[in-house]
PDB file of N, CA and C in Angstrom:
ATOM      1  N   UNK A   1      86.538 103.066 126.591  1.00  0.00           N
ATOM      2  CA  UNK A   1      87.005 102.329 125.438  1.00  0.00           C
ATOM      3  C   UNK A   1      86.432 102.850 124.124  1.00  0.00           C
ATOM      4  N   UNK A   2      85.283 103.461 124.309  1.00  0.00           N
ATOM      5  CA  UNK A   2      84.689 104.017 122.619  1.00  0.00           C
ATOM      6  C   UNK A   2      85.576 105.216 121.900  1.00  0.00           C
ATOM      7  N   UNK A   3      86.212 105.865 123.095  1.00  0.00           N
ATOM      8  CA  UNK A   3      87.259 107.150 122.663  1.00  0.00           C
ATOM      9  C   UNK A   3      88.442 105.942 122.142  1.00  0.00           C
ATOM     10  N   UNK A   4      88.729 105.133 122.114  1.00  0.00           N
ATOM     11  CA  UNK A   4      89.937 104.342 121.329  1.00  0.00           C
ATOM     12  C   UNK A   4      89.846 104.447 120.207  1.00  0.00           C
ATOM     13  N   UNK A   5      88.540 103.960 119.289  1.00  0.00           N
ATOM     14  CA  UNK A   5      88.373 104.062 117.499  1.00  0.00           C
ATOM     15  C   UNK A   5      89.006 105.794 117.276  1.00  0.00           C
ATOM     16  N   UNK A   6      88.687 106.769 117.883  1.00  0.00           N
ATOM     17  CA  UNK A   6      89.161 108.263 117.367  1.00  0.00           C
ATOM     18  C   UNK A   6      90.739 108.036 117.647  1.00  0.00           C
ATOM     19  N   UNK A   7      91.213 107.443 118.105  1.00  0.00           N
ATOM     20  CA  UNK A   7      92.820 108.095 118.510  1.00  0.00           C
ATOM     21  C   UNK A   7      93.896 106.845 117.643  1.00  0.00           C
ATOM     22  N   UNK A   8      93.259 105.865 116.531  1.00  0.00           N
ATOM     23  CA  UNK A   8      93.603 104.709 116.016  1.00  0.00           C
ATOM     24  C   UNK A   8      94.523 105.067 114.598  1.00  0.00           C
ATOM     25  N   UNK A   9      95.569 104.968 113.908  1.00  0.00           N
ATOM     26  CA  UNK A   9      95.397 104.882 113.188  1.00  0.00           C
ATOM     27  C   UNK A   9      95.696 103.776 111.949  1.00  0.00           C
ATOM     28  N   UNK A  10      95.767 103.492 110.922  1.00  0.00           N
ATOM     29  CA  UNK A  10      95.986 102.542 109.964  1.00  0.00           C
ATOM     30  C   UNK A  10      96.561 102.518 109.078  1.00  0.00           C
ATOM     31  N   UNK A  11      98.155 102.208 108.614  1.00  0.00           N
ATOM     32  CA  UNK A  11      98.501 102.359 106.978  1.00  0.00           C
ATOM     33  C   UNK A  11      98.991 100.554 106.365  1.00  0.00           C
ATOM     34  N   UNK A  12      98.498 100.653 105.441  1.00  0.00           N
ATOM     35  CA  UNK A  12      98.361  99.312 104.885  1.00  0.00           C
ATOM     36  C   UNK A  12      99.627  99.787 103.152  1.00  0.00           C
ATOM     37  N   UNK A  13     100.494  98.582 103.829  1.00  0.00           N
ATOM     38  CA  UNK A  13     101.770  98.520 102.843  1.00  0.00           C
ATOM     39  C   UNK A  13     101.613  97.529 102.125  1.00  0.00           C
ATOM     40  N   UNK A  14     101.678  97.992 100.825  1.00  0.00           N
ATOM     41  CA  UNK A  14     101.890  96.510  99.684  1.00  0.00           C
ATOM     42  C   UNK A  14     100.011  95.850  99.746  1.00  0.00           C
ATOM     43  N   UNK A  15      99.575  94.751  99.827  1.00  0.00           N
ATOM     44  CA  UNK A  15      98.455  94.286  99.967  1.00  0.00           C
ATOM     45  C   UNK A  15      97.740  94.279 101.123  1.00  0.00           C
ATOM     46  N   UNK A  16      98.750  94.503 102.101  1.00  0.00           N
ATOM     47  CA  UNK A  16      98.188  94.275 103.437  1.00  0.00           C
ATOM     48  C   UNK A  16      98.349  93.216 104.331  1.00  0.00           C
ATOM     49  N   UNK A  17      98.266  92.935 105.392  1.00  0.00           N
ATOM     50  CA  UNK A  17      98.303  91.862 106.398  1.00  0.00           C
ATOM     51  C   UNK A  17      98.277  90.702 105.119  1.00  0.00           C
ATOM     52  N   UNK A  18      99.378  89.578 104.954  1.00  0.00           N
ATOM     53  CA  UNK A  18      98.541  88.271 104.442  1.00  0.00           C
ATOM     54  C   UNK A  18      98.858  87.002 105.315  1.00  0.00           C
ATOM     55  N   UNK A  19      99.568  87.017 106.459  1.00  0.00           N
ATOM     56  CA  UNK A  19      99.345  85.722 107.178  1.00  0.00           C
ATOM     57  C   UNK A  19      98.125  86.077 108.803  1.00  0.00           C
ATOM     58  N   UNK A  20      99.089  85.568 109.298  1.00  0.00           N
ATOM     59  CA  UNK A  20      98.486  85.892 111.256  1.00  0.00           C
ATOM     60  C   UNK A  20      99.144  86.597 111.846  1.00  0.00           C
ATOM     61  N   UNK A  21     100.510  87.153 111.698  1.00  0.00           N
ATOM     62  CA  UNK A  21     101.558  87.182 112.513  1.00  0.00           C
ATOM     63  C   UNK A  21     101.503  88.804 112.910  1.00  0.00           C
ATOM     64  N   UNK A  22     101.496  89.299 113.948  1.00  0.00           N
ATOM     65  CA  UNK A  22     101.488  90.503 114.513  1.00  0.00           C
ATOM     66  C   UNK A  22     102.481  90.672 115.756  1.00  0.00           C
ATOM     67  N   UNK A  23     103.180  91.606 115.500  1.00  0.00           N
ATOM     68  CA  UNK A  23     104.407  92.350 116.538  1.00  0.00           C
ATOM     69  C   UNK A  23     103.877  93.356 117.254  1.00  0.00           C
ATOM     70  N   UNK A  24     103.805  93.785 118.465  1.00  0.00           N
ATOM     71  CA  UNK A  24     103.434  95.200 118.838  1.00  0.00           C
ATOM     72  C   UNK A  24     104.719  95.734 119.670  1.00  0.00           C
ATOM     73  N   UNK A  25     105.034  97.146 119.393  1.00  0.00           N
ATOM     74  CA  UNK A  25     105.728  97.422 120.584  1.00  0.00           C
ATOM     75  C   UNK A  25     105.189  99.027 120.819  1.00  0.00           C
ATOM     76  N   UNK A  26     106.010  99.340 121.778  1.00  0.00           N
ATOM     77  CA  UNK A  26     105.752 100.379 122.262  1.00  0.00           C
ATOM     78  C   UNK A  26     106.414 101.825 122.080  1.00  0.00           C
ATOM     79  N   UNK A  27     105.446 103.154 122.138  1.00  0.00           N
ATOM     80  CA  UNK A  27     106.471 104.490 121.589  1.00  0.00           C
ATOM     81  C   UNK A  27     105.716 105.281 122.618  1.00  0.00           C
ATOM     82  N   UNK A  28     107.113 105.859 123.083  1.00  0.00           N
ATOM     83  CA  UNK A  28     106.930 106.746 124.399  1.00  0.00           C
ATOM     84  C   UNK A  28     107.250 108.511 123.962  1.00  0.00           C
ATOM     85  N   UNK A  29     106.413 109.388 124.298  1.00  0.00           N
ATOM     86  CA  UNK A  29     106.759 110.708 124.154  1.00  0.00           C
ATOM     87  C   UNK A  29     107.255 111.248 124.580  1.00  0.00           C
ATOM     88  N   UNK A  30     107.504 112.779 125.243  1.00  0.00           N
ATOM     89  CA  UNK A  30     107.610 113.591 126.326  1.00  0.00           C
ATOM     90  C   UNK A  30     107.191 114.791 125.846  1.00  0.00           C
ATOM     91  N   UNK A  31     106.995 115.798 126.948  1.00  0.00           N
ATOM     92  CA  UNK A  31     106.180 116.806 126.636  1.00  0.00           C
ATOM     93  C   UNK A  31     104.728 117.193 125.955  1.00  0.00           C
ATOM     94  N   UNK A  32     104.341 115.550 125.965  1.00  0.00           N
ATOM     95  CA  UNK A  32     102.314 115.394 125.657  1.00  0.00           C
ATOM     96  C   UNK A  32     102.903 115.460 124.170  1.00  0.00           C
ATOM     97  N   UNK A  33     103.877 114.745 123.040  1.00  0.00           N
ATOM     98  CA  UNK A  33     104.009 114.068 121.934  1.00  0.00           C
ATOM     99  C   UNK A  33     104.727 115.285 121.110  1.00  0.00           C
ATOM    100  N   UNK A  34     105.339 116.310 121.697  1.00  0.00           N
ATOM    101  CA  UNK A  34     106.365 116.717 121.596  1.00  0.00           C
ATOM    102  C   UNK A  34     107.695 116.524 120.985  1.00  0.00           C
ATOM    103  N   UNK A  35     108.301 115.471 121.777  1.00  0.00           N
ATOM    104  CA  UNK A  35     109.348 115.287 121.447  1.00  0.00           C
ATOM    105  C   UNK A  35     109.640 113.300 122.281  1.00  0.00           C
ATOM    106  N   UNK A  36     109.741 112.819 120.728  1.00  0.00           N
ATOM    107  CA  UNK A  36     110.084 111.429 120.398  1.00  0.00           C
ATOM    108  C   UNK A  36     110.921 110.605 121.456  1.00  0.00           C
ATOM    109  N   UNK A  37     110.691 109.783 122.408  1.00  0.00           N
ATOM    110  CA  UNK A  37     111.733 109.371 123.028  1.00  0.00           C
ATOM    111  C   UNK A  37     112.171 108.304 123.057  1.00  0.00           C
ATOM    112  N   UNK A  38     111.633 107.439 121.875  1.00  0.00           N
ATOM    113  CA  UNK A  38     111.948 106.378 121.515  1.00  0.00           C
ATOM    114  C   UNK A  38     111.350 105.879 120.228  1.00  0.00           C
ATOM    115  N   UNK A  39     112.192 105.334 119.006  1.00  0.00           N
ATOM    116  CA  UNK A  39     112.009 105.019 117.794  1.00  0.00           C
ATOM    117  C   UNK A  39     111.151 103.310 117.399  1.00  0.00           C
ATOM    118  N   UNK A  40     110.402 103.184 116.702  1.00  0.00           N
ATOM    119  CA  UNK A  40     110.246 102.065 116.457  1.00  0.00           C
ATOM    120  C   UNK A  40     110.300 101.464 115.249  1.00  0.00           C
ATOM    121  N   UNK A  41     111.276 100.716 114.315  1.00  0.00           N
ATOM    122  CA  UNK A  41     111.658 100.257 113.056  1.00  0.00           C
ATOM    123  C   UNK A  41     110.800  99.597 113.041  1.00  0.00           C
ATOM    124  N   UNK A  42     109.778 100.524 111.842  1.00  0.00           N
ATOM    125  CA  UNK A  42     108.573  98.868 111.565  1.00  0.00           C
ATOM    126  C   UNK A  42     109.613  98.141 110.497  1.00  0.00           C
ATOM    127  N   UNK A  43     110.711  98.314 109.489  1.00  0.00           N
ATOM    128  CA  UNK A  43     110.655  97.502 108.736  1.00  0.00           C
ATOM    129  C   UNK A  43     111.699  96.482 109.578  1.00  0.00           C
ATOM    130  N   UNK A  44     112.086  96.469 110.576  1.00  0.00           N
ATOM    131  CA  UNK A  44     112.609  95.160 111.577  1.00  0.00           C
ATOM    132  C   UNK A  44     111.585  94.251 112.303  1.00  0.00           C
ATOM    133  N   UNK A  45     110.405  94.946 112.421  1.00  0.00           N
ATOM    134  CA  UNK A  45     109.457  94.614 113.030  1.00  0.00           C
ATOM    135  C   UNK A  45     108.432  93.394 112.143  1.00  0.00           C
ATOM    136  N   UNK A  46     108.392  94.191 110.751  1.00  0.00           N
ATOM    137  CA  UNK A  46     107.728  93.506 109.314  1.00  0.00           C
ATOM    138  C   UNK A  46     108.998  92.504 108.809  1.00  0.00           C
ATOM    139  N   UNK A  47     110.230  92.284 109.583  1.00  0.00           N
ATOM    140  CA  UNK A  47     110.789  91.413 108.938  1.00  0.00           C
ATOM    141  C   UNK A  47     111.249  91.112 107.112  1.00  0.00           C
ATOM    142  N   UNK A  48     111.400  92.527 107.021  1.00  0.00           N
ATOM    143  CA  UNK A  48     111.951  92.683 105.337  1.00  0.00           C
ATOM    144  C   UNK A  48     110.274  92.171 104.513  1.00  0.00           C
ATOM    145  N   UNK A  49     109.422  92.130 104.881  1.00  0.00           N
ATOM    146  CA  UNK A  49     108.114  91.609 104.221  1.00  0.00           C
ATOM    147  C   UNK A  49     107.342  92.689 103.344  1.00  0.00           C
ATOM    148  N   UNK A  50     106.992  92.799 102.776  1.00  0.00           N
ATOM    149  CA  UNK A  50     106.733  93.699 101.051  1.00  0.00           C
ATOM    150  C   UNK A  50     104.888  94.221 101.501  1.00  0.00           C
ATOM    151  N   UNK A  51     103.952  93.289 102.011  1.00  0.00           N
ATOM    152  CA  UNK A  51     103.192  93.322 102.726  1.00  0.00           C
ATOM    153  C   UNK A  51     102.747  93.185 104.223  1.00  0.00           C
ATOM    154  N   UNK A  52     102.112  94.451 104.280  1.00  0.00           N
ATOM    155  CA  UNK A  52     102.063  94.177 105.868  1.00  0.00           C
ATOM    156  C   UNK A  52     101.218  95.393 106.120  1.00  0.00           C
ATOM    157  N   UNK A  53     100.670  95.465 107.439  1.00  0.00           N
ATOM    158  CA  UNK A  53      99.862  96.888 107.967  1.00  0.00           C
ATOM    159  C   UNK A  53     100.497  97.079 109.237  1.00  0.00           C
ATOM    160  N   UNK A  54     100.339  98.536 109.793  1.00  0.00           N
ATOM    161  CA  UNK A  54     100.829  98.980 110.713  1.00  0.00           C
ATOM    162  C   UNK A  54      99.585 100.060 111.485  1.00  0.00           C
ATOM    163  N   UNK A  55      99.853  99.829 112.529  1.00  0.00           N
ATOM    164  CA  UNK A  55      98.471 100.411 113.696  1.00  0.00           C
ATOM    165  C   UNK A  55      98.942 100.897 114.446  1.00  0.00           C
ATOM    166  N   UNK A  56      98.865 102.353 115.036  1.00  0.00           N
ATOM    167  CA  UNK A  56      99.548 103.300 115.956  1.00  0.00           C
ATOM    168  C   UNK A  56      97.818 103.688 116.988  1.00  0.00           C
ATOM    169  N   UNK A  57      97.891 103.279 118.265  1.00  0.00           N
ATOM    170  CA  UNK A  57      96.576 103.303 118.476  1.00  0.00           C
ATOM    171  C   UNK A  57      96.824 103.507 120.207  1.00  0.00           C
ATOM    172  N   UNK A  58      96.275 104.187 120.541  1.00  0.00           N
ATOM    173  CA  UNK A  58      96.205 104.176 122.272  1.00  0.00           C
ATOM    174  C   UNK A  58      95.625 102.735 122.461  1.00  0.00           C
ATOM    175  N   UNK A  59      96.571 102.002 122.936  1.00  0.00           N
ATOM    176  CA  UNK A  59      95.496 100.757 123.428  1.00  0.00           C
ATOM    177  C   UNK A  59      95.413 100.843 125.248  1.00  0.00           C
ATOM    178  N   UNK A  60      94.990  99.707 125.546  1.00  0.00           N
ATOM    179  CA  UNK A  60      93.889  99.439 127.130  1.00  0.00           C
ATOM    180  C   UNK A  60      95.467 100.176 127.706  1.00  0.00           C
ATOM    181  N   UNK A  61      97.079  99.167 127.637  1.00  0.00           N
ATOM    182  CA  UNK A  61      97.485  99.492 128.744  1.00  0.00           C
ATOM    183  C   UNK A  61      98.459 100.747 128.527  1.00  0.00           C
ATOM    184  N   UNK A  62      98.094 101.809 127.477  1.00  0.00           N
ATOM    185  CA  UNK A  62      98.615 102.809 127.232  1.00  0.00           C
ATOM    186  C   UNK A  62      97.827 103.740 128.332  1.00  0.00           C
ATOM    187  N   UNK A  63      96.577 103.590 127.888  1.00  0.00           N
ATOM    188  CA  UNK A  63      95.357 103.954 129.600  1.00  0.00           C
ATOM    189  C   UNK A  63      95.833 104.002 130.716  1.00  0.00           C
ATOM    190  N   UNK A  64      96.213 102.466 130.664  1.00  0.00           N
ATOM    191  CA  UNK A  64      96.805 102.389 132.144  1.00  0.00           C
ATOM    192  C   UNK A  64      98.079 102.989 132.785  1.00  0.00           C
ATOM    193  N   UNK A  65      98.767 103.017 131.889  1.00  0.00           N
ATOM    194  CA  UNK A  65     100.377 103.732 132.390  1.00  0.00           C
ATOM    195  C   UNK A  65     100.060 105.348 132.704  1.00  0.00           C
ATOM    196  N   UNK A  66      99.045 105.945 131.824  1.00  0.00           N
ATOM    197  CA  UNK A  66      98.615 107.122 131.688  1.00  0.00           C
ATOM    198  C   UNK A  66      98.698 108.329 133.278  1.00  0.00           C
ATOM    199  N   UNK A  67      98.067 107.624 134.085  1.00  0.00           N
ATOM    200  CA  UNK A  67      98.009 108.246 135.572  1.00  0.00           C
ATOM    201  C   UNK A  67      99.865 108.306 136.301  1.00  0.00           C
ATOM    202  N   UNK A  68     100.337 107.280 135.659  1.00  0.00           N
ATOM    203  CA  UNK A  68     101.663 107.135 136.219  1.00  0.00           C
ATOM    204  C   UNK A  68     102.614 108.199 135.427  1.00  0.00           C
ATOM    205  N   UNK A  69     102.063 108.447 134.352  1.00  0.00           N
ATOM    206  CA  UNK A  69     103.054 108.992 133.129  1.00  0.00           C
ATOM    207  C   UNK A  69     103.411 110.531 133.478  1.00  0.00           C
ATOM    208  N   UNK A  70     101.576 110.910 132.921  1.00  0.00           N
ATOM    209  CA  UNK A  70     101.140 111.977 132.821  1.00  0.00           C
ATOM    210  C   UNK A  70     102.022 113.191 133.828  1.00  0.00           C
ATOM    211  N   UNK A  71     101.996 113.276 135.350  1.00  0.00           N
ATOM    212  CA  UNK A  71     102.368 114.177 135.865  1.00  0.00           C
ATOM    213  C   UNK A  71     104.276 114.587 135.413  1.00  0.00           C
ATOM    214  N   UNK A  72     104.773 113.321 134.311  1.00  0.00           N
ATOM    215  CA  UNK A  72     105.941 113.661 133.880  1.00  0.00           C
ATOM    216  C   UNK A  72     106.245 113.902 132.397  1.00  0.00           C
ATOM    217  N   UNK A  73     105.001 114.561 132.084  1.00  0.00           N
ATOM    218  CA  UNK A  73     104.329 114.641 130.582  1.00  0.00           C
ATOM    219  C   UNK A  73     105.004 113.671 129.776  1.00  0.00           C
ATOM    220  N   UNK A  74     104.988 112.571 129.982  1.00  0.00           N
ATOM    221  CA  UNK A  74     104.975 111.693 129.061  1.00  0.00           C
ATOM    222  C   UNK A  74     103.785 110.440 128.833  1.00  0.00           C
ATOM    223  N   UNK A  75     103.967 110.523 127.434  1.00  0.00           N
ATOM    224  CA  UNK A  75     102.802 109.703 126.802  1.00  0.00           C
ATOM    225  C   UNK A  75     103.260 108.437 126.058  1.00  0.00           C
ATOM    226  N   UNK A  76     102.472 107.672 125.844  1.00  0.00           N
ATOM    227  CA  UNK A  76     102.560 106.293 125.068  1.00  0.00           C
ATOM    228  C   UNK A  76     101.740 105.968 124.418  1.00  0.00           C
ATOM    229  N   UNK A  77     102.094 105.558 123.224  1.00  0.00           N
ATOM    230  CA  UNK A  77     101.324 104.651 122.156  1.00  0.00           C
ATOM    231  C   UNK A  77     101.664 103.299 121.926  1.00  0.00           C
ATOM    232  N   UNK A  78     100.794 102.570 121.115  1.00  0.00           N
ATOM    233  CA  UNK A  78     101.408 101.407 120.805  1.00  0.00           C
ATOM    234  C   UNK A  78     101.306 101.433 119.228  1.00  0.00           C
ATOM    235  N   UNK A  79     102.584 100.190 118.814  1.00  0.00           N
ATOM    236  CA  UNK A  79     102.308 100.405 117.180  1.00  0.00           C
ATOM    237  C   UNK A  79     102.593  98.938 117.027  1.00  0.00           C
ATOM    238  N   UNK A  80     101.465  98.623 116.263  1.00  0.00           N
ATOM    239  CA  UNK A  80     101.379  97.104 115.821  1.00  0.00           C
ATOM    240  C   UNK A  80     101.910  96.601 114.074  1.00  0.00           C
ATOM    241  N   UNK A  81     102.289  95.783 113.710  1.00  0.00           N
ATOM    242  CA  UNK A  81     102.491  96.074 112.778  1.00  0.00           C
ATOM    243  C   UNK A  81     102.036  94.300 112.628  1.00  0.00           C
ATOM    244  N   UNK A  82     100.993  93.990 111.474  1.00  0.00           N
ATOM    245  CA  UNK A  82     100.104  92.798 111.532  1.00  0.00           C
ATOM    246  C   UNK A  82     100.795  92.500 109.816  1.00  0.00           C
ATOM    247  N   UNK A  83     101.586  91.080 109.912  1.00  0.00           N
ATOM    248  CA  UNK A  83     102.278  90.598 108.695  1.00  0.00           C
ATOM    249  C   UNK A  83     101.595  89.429 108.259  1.00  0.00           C
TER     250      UNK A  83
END
């Protein structure tokens, strides 16, 4: 879990997070991040909202799919987007 903070990242739109409300979904690769195999609309995700942050981060069960993935070089991230 300490290799998670290196692989995180953060962009903060407008002011930033101002309620509670957080969406996560998921973005799948192929060829070890190669080539895109699925899109994720943060601004459907942020709900037309002017503020908001967004987090692209290996989380726990990106780990976990990892052993299942891997021998078909595909990878996963997750991207959160906290409104």
């Amino acid at each position: 879990m300490p290799a998670a903070g290196c692989v995180a990242h953060e962009h903060v739109v407008g002011l930033g997070p101002t309620g509670l409300g957080e969406v996560s979904q998921r973005q799948y690769y192929m060829f070890f991040g190669l080539l895109n195999l699925t899109e994720v609309n943060v601004q459907n995700l942020a709900s037309n909202l002017t503020s908001y942050s967004i987090e692209t981060e290996y989380a726990f069960t990106d780990f976990l799919l990892m052993p299942f993935f891997l021998p078909l070089t595909v990878t996963t991230r997750t991207v959160t987007v906290k409104t």
